[in-house]
N, C-alpha and C. Protein backbone atom coordinates (compact mmCIF):
# COMPACT_ATOMS: atom_id res chain seq x y z
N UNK A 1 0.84 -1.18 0.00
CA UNK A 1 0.00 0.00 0.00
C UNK A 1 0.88 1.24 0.00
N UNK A 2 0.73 2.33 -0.88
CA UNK A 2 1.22 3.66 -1.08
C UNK A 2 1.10 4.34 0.13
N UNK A 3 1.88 4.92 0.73
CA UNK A 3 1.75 5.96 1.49
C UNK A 3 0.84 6.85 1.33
N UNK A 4 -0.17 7.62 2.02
CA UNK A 4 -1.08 8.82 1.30
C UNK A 4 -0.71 9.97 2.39
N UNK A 5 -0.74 11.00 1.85
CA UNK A 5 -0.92 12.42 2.60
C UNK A 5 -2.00 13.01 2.90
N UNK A 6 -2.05 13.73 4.08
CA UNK A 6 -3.38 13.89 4.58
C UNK A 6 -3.88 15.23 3.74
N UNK A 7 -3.27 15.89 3.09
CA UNK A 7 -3.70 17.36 2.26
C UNK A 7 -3.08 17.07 0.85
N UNK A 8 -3.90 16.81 0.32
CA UNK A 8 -3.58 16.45 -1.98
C UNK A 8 -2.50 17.93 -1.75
N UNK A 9 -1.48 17.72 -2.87
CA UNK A 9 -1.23 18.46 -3.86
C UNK A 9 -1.79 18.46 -5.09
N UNK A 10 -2.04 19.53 -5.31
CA UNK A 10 -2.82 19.91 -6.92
C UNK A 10 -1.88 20.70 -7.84
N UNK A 11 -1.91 19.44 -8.64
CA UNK A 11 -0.40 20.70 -9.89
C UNK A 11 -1.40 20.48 -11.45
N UNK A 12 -0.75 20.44 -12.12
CA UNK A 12 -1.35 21.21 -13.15
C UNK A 12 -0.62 20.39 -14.21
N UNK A 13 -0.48 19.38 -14.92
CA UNK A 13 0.15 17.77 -15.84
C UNK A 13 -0.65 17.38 -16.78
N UNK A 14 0.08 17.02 -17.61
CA UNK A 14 -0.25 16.36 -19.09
C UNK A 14 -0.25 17.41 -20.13
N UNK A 15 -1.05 16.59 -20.95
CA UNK A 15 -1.05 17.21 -22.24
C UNK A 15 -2.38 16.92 -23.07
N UNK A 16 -3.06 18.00 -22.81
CA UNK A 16 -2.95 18.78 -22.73
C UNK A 16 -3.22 19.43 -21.02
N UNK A 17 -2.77 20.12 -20.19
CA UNK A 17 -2.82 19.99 -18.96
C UNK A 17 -3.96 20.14 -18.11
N UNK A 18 -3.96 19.66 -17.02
CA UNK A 18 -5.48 19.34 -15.86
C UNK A 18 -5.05 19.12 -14.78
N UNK A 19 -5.43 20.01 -13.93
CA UNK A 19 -5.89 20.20 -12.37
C UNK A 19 -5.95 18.25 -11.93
N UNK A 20 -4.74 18.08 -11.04
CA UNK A 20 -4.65 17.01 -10.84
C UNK A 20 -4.10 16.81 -9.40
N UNK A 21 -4.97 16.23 -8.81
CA UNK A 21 -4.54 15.61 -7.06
C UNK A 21 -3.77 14.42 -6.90
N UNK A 22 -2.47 14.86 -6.24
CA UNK A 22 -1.93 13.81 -6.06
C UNK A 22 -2.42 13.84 -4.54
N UNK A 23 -2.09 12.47 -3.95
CA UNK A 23 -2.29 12.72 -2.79
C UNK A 23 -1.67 10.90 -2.26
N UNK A 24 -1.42 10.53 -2.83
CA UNK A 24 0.16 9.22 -2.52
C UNK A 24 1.48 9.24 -3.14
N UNK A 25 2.24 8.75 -2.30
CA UNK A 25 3.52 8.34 -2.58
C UNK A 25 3.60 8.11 -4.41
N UNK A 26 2.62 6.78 -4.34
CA UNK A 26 2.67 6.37 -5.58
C UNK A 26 2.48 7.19 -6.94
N UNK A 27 1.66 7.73 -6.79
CA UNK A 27 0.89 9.06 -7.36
C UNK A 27 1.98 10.06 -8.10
N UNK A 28 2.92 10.06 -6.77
CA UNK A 28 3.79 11.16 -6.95
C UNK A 28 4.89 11.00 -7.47
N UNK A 29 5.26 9.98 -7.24
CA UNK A 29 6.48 8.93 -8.02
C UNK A 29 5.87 9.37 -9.71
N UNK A 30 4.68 8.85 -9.52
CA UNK A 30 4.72 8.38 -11.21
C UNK A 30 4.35 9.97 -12.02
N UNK A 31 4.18 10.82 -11.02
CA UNK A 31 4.11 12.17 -12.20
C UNK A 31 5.73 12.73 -12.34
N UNK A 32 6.48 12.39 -11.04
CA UNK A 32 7.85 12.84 -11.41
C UNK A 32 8.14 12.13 -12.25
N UNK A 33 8.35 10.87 -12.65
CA UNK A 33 8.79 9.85 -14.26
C UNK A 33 7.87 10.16 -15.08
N UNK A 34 6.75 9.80 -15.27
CA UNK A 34 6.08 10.00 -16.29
C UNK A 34 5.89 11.52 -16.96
N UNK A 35 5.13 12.21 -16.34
CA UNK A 35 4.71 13.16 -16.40
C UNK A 35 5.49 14.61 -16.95
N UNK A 36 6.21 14.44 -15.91
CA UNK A 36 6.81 16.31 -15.30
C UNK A 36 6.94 16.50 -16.89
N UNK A 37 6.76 18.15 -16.07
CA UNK A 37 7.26 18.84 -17.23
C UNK A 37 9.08 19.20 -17.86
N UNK A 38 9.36 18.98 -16.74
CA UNK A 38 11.04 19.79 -17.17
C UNK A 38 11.48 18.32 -16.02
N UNK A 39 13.07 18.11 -17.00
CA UNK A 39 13.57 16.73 -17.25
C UNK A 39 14.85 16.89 -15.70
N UNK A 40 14.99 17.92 -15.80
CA UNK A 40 16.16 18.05 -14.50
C UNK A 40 15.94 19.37 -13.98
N UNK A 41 16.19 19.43 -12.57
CA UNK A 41 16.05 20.31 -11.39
C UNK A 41 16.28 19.98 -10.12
N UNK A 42 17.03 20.61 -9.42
CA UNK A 42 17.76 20.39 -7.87
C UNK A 42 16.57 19.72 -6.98
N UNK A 43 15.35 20.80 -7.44
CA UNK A 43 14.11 20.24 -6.43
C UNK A 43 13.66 18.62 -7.35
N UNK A 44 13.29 18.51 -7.90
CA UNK A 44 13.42 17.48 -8.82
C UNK A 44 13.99 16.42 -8.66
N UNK A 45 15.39 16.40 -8.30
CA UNK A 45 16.31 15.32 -7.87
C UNK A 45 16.01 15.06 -6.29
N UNK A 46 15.57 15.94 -5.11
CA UNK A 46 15.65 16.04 -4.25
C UNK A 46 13.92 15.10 -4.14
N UNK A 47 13.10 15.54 -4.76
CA UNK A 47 11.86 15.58 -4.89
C UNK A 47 12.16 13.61 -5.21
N UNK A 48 12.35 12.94 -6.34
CA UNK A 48 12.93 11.66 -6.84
C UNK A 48 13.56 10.72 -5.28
N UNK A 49 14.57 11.39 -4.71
CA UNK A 49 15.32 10.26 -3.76
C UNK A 49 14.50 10.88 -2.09
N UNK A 50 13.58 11.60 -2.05
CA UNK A 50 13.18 11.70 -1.37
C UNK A 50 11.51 10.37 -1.23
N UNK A 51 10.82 10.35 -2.62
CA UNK A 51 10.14 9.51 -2.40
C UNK A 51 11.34 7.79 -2.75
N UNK A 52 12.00 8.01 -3.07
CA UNK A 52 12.65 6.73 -2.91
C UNK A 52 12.84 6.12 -1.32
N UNK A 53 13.45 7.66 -0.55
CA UNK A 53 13.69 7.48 0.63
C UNK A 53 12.34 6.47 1.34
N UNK A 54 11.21 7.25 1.38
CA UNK A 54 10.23 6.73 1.82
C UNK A 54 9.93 5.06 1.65
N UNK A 55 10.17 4.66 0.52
CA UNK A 55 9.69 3.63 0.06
C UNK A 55 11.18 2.92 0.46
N UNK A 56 11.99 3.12 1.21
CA UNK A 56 12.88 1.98 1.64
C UNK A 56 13.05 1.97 3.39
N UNK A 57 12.11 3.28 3.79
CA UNK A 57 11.56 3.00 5.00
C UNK A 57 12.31 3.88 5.61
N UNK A 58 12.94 4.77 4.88
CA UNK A 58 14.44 5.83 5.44
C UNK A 58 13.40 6.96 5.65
N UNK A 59 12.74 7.45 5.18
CA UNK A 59 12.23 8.99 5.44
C UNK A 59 10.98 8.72 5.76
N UNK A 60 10.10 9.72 5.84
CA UNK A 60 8.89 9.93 6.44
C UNK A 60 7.97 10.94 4.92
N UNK A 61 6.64 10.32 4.80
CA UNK A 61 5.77 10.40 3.63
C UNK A 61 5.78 11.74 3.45
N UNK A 62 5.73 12.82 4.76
CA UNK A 62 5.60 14.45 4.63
C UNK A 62 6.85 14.83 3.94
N UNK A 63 8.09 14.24 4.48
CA UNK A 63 9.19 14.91 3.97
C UNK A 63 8.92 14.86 2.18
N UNK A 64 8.47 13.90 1.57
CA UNK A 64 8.14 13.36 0.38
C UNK A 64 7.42 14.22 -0.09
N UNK A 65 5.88 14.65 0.33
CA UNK A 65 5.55 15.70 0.01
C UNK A 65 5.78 16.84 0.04
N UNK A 66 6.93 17.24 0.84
CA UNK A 66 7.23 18.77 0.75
C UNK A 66 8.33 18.47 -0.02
N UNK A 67 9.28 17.52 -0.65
CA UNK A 67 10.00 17.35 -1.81
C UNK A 67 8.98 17.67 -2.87
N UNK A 68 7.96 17.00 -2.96
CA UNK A 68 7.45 17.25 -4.17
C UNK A 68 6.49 18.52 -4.79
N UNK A 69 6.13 19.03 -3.14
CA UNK A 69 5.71 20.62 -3.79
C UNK A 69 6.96 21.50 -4.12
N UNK A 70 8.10 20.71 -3.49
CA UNK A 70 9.25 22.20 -4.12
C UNK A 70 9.41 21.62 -5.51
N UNK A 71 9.21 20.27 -6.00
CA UNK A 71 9.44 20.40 -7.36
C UNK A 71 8.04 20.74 -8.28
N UNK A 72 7.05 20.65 -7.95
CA UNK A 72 5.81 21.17 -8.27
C UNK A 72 6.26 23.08 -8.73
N UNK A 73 6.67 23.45 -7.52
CA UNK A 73 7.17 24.97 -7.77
C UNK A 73 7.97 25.37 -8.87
N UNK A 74 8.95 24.45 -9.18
CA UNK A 74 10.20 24.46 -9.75
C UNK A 74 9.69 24.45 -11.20
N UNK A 75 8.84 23.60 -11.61
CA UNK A 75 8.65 23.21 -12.55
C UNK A 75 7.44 24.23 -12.90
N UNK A 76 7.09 24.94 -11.70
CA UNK A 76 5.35 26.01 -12.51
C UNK A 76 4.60 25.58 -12.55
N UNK A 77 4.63 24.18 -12.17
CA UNK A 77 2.84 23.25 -12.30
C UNK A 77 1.95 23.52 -11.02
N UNK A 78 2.65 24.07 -9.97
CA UNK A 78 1.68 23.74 -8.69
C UNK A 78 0.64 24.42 -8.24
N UNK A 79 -0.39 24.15 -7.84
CA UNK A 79 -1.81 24.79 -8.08
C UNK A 79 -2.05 25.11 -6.77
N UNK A 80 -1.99 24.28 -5.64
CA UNK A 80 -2.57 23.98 -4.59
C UNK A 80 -1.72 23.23 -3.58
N UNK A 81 -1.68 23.69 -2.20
CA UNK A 81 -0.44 22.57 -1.26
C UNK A 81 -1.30 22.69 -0.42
C-alpha cells in the first residue's frame, strides 16, 4: 500500500494539462517519471530520492511531500499545497 498524505497536492500535468490531485507516494512517483514537465532540477532530484527514501523505510511520507511541492514549484505546475 502507497503511502497517502493527509492534504492532496494539486499541480497542473499532461497534455494537454489538468488540475490534478496527487495525494500518494505512488501518485507522486509516477508524475515525477512519467509526467513532469522539465527533465532536470535540484528540487526534482531532491523531490525523486526523497520519495525513494520513503519507500525503503528511510524517510517519512511528509518529507516526500514537501519534496514534491518544491518540485511542483520548480517546474510552474503547482496549483494547490
Amino acid at each position: 500500500m502507497s503511502p497517502s498524505w493527509k492534504d492532496p497536492v494539486v499541480i497542473s500535468i499532461g497534455e494537454p494539462p489538468a488540475e490534478t490531485a496527487i495525494v500518494t507516494l505512488q501518485a507522486a512517483a509516477w508524475a515525477l517519471i512519467d509526467d513532469w514537465p522539465i527533465e532536470e532540477g535540484p528540487a526534482l532530484d531532491l523531490a525523486v530520492t526523497a520519495c525513494t527514501g520513503v519507500i525503503e523505510g528511510k524517510r517519512k511520507p511528509e518529507e516526500a511531500r514537501q519534496a514534491f511541492v518544491a518540485a511542483a514549484t520548480e517546474a510552474g505546475i503547482l496549483i494547490r499545497a
